[in-house]
N, C-alpha and C. Protein backbone atom coordinates (compact mmCIF):
# COMPACT_ATOMS: atom_id res chain seq x y z
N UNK A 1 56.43 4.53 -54.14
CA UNK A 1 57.19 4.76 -52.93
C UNK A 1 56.51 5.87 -52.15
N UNK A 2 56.28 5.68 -51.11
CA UNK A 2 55.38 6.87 -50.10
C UNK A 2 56.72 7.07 -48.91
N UNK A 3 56.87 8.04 -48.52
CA UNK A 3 57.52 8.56 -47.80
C UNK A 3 56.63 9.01 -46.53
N UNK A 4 56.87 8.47 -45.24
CA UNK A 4 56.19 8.87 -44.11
C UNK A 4 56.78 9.58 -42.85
N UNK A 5 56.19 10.68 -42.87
CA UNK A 5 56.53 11.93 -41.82
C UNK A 5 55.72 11.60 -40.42
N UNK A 6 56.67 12.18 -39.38
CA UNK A 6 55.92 12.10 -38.21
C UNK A 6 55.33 13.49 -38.10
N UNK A 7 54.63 13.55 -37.28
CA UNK A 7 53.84 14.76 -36.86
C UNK A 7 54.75 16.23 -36.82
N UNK A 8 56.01 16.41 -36.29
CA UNK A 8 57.38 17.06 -36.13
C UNK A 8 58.04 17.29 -37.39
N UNK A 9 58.76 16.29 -37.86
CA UNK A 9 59.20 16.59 -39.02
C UNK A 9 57.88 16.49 -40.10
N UNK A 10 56.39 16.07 -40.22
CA UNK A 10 55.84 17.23 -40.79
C UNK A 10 55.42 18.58 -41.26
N UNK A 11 55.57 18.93 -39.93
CA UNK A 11 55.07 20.49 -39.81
C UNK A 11 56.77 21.08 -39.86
N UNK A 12 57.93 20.78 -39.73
CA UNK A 12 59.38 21.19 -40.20
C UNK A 12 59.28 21.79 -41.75
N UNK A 13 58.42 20.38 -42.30
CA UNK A 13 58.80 20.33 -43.57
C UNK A 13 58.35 21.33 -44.26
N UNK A 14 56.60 21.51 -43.87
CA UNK A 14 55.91 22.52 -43.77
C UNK A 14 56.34 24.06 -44.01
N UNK A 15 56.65 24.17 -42.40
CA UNK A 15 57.55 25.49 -42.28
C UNK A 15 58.09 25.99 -43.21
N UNK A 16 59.52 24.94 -43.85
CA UNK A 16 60.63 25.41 -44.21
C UNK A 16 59.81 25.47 -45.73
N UNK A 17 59.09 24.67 -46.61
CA UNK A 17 58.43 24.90 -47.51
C UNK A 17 57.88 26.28 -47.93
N UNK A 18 56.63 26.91 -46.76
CA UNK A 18 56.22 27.84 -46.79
C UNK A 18 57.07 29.32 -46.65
N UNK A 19 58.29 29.28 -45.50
CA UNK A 19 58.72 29.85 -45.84
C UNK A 19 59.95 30.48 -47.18
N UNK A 20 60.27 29.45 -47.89
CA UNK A 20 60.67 29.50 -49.37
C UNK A 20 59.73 29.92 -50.28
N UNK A 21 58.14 29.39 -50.16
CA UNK A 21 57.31 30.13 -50.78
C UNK A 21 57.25 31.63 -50.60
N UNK A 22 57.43 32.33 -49.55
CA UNK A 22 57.20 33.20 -49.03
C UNK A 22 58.23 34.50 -49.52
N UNK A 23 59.57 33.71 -49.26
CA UNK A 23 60.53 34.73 -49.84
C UNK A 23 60.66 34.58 -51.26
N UNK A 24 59.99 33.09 -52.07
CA UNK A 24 59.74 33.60 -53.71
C UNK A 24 59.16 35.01 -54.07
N UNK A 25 58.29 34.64 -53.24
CA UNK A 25 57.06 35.78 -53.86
C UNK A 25 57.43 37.06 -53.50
N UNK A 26 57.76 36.87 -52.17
CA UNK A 26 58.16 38.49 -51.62
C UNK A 26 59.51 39.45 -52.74
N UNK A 27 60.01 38.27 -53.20
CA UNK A 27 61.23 38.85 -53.57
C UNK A 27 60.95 39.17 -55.59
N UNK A 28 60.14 38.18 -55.85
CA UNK A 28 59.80 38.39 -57.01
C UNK A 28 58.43 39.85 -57.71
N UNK A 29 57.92 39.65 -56.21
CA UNK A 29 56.18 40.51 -56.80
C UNK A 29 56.90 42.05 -56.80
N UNK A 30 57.60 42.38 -56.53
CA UNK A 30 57.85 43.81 -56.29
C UNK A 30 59.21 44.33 -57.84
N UNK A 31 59.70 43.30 -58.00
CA UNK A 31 60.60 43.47 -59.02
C UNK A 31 60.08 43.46 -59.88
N UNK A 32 59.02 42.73 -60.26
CA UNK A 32 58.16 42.18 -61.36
C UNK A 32 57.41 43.01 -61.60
N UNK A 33 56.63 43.86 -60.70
CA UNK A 33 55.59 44.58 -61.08
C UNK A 33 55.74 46.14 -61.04
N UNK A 34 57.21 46.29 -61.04
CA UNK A 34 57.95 47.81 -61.66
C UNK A 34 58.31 47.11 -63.29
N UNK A 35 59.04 46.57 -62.93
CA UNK A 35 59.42 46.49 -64.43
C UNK A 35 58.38 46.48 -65.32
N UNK A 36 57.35 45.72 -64.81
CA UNK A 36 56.01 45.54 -66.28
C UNK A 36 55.23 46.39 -66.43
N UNK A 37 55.14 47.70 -65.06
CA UNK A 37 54.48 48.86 -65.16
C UNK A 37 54.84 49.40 -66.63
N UNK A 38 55.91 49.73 -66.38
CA UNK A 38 55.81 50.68 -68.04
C UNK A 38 57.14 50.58 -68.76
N UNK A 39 57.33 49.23 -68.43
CA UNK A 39 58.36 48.73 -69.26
C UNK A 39 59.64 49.34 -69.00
N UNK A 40 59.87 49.55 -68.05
CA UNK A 40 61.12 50.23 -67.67
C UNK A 40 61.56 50.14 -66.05
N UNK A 41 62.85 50.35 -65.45
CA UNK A 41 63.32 49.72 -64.27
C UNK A 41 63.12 50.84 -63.61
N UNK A 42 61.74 51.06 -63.13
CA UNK A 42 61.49 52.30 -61.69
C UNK A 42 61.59 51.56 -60.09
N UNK A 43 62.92 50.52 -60.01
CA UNK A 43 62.51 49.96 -58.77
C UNK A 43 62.81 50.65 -57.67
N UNK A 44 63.28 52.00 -58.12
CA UNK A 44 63.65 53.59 -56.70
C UNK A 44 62.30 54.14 -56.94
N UNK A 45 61.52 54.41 -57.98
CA UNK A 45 60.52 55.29 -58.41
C UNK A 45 61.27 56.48 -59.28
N UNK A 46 60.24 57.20 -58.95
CA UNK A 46 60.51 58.13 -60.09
C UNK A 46 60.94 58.94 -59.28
N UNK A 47 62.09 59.70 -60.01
CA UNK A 47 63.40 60.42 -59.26
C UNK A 47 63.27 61.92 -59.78
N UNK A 48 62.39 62.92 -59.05
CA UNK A 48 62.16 63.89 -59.59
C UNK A 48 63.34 65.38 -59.70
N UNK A 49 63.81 64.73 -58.35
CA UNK A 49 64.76 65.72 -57.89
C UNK A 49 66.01 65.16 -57.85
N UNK A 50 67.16 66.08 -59.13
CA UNK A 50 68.74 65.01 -59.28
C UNK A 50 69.52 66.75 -59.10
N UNK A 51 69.15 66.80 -58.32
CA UNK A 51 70.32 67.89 -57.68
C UNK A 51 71.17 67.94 -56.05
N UNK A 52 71.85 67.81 -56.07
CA UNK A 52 72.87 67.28 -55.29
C UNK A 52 72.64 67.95 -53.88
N UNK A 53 71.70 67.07 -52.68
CA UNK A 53 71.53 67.76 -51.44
C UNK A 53 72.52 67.82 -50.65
N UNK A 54 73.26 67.13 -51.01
CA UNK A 54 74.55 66.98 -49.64
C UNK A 54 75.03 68.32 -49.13
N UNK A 55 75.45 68.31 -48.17
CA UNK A 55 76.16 69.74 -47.31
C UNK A 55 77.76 69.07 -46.79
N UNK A 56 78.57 69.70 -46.44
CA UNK A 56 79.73 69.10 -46.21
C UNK A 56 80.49 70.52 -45.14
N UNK A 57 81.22 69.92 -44.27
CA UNK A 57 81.78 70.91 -43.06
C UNK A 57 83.48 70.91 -43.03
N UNK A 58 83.61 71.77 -43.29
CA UNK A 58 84.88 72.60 -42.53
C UNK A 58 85.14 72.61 -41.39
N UNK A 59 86.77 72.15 -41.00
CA UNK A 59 86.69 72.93 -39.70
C UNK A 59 87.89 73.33 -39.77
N UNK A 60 88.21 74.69 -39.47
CA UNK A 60 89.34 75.81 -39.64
C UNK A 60 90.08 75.77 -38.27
N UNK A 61 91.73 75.47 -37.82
CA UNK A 61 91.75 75.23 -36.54
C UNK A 61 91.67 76.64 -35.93
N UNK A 62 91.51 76.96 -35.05
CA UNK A 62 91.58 78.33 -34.87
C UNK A 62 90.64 79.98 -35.31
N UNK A 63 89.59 79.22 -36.11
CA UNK A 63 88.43 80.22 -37.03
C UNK A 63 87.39 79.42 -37.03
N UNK A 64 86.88 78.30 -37.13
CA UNK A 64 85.91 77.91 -36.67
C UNK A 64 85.22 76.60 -37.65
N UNK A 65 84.01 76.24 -37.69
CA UNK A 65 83.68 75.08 -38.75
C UNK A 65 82.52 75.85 -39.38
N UNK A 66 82.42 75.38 -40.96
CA UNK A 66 81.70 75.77 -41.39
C UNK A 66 81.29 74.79 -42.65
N UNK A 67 79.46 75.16 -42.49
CA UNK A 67 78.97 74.25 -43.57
C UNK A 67 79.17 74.76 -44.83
N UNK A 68 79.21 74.30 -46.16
CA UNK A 68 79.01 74.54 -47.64
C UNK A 68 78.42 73.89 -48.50
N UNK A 69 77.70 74.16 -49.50
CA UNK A 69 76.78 73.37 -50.43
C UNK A 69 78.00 73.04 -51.57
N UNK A 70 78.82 71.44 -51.65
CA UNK A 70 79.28 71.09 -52.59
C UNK A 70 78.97 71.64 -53.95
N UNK A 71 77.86 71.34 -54.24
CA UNK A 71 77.56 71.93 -55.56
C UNK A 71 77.78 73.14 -56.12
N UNK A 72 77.64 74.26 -55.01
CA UNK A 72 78.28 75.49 -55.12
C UNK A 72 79.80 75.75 -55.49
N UNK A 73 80.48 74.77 -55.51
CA UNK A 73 81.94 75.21 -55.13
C UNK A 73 82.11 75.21 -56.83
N UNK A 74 83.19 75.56 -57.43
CA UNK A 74 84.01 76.29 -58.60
C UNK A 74 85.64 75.61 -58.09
N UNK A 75 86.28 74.71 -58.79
CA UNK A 75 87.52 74.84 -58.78
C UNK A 75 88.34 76.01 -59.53
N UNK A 76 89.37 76.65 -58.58
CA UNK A 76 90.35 77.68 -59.55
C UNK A 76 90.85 76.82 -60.39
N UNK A 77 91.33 75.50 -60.18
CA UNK A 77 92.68 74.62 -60.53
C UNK A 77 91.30 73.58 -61.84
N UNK A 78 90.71 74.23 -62.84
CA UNK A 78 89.96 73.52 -63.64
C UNK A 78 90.63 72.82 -64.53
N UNK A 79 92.35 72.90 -64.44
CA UNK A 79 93.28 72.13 -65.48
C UNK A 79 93.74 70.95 -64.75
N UNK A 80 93.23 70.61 -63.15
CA UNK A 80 93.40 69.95 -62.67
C UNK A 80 92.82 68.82 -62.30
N UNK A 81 91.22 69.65 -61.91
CA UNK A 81 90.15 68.66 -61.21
C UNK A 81 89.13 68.81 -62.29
N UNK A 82 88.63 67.81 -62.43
CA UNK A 82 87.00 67.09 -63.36
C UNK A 82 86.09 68.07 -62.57
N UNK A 83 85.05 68.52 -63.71
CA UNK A 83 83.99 69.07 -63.59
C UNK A 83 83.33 68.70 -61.84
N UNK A 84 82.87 68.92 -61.28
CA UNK A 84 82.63 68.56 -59.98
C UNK A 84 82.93 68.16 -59.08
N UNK A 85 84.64 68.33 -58.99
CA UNK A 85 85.42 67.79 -57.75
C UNK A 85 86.68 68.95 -57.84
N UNK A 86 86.98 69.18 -56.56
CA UNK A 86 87.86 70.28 -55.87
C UNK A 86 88.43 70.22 -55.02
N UNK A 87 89.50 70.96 -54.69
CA UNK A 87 89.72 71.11 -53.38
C UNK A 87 89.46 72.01 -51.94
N UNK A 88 90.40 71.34 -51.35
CA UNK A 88 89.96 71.97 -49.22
C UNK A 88 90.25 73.64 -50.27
N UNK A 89 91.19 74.01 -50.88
CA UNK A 89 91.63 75.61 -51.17
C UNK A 89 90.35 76.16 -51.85
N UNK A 90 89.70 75.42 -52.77
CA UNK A 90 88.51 75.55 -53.19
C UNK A 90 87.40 76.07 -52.42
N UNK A 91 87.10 74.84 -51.00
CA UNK A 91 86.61 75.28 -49.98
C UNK A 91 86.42 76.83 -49.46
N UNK A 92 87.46 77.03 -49.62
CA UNK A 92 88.19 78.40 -48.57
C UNK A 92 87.81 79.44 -49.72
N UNK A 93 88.35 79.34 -50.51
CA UNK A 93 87.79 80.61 -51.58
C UNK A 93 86.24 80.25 -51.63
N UNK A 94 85.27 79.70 -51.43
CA UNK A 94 83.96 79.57 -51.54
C UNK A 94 83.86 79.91 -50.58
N UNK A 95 84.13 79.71 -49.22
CA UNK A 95 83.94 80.39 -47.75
C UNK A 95 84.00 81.78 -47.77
N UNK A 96 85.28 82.45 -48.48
CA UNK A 96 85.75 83.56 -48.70
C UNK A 96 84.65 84.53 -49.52
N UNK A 97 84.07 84.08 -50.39
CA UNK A 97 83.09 84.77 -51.71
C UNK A 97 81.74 84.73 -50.59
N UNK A 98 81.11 83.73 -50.02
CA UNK A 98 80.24 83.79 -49.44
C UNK A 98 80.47 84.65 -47.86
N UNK A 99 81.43 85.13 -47.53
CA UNK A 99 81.85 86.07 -46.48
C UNK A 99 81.62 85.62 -45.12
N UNK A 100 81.93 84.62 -45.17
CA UNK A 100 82.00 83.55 -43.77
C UNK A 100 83.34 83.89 -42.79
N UNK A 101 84.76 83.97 -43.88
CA UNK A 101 85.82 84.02 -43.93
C UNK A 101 86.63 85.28 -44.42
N UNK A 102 87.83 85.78 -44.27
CA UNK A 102 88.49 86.38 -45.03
C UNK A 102 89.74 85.96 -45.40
N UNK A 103 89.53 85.68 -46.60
CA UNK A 103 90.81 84.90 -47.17
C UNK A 103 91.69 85.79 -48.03
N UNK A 104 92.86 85.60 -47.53
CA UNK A 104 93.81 86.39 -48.88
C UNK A 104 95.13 85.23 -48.92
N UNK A 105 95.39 84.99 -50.43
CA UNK A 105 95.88 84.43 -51.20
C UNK A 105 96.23 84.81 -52.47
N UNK A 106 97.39 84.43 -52.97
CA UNK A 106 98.36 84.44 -54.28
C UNK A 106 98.70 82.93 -55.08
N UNK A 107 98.92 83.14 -56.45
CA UNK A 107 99.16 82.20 -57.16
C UNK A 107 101.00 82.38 -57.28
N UNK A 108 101.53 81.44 -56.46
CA UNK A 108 102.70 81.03 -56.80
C UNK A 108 103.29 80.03 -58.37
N UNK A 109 103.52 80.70 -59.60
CA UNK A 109 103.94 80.88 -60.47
C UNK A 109 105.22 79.42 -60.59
N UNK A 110 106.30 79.60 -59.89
CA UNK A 110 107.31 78.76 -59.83
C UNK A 110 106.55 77.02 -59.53
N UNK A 111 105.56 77.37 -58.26
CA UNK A 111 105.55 75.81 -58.02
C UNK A 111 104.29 75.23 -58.26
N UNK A 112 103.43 76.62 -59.17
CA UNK A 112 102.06 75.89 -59.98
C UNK A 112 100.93 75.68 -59.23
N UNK A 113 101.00 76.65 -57.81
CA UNK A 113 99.93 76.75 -56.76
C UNK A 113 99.59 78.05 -56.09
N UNK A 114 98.32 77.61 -55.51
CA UNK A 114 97.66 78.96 -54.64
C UNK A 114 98.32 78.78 -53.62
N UNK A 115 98.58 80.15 -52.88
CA UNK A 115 99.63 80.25 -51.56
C UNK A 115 98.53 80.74 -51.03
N UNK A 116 98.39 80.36 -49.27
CA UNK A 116 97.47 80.99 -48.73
C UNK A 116 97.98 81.84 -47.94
N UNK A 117 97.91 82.87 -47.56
CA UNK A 117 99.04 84.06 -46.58
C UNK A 117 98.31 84.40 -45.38
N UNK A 118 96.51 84.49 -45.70
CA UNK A 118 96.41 84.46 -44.31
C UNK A 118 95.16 83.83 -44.39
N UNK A 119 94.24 83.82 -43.23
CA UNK A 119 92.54 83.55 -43.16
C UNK A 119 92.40 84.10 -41.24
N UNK A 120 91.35 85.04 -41.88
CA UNK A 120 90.82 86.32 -41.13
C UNK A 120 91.63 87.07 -40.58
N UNK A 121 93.13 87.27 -41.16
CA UNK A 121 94.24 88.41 -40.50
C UNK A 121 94.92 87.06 -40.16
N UNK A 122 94.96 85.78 -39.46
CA UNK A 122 95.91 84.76 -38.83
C UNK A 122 96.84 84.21 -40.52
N UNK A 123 98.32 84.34 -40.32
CA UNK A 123 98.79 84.09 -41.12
C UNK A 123 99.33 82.86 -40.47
N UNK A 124 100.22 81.97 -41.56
CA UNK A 124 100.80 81.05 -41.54
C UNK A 124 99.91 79.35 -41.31
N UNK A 125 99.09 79.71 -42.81
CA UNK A 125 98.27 78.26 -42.75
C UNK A 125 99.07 77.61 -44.22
């Protein structure tokens, strides 16, 4: 049985052929040839630097916005939050230590929280 193409739907057939070849290969040669490098899945590369660049912003209504290095921060509330996650109060006492801010605050006892009383002399946050 021979199957006969016109000139049009030859070169269609063509096309659509080559381009399936095209995204085989494209999609296979690059997966293929991390993994068999050294036997292991470097398809990011090699990741020299695993320390946390992110920066993250504040904005205080009335005092202003300010950047902080996540990684820097310390939760008070460590019976609360997992090793590397905190809160906005967190924030503010890290603002506060790094002297961006002046924060004064108390641990309210009865309801198991930091009270904030003022930030830079403005009370009632």
């Amino acid at each position: 049985m021979k199957i006969k193409f016109g000139n049009r739907e030859r070169f269609e057939f063509l096309v659509i052929i080559g381009i399936i070849c095209l995204l085989f290969i494209f999609s296979t040669t690059g997966v293929f040839s991390q993994l068999t490098e050294r036997q292991e899945n470097n398809i990011f590369g090699q990741i020299a630097e695993t320390q946390l660049g992110l920066t993250g912003e504040i904005r205080i209504e009335g005092v202003g916005s300010f950047k902080f290095a996540p990684h820097e921060i310390v939760s008070l509330r460590q019976d609360i939050f997992k090793k590397g996650h905190f809160s906005v109060f967190d924030i503010l006492v890290y603002l506060d230590k790094i002297q961006k801010i002046e924060l004064s605050y108390h641990f309210d006892k009865p309801i198991n929280s930091h009270i904030i009383d003022a930030i830079n002399g403005k009370e009632n946050y």
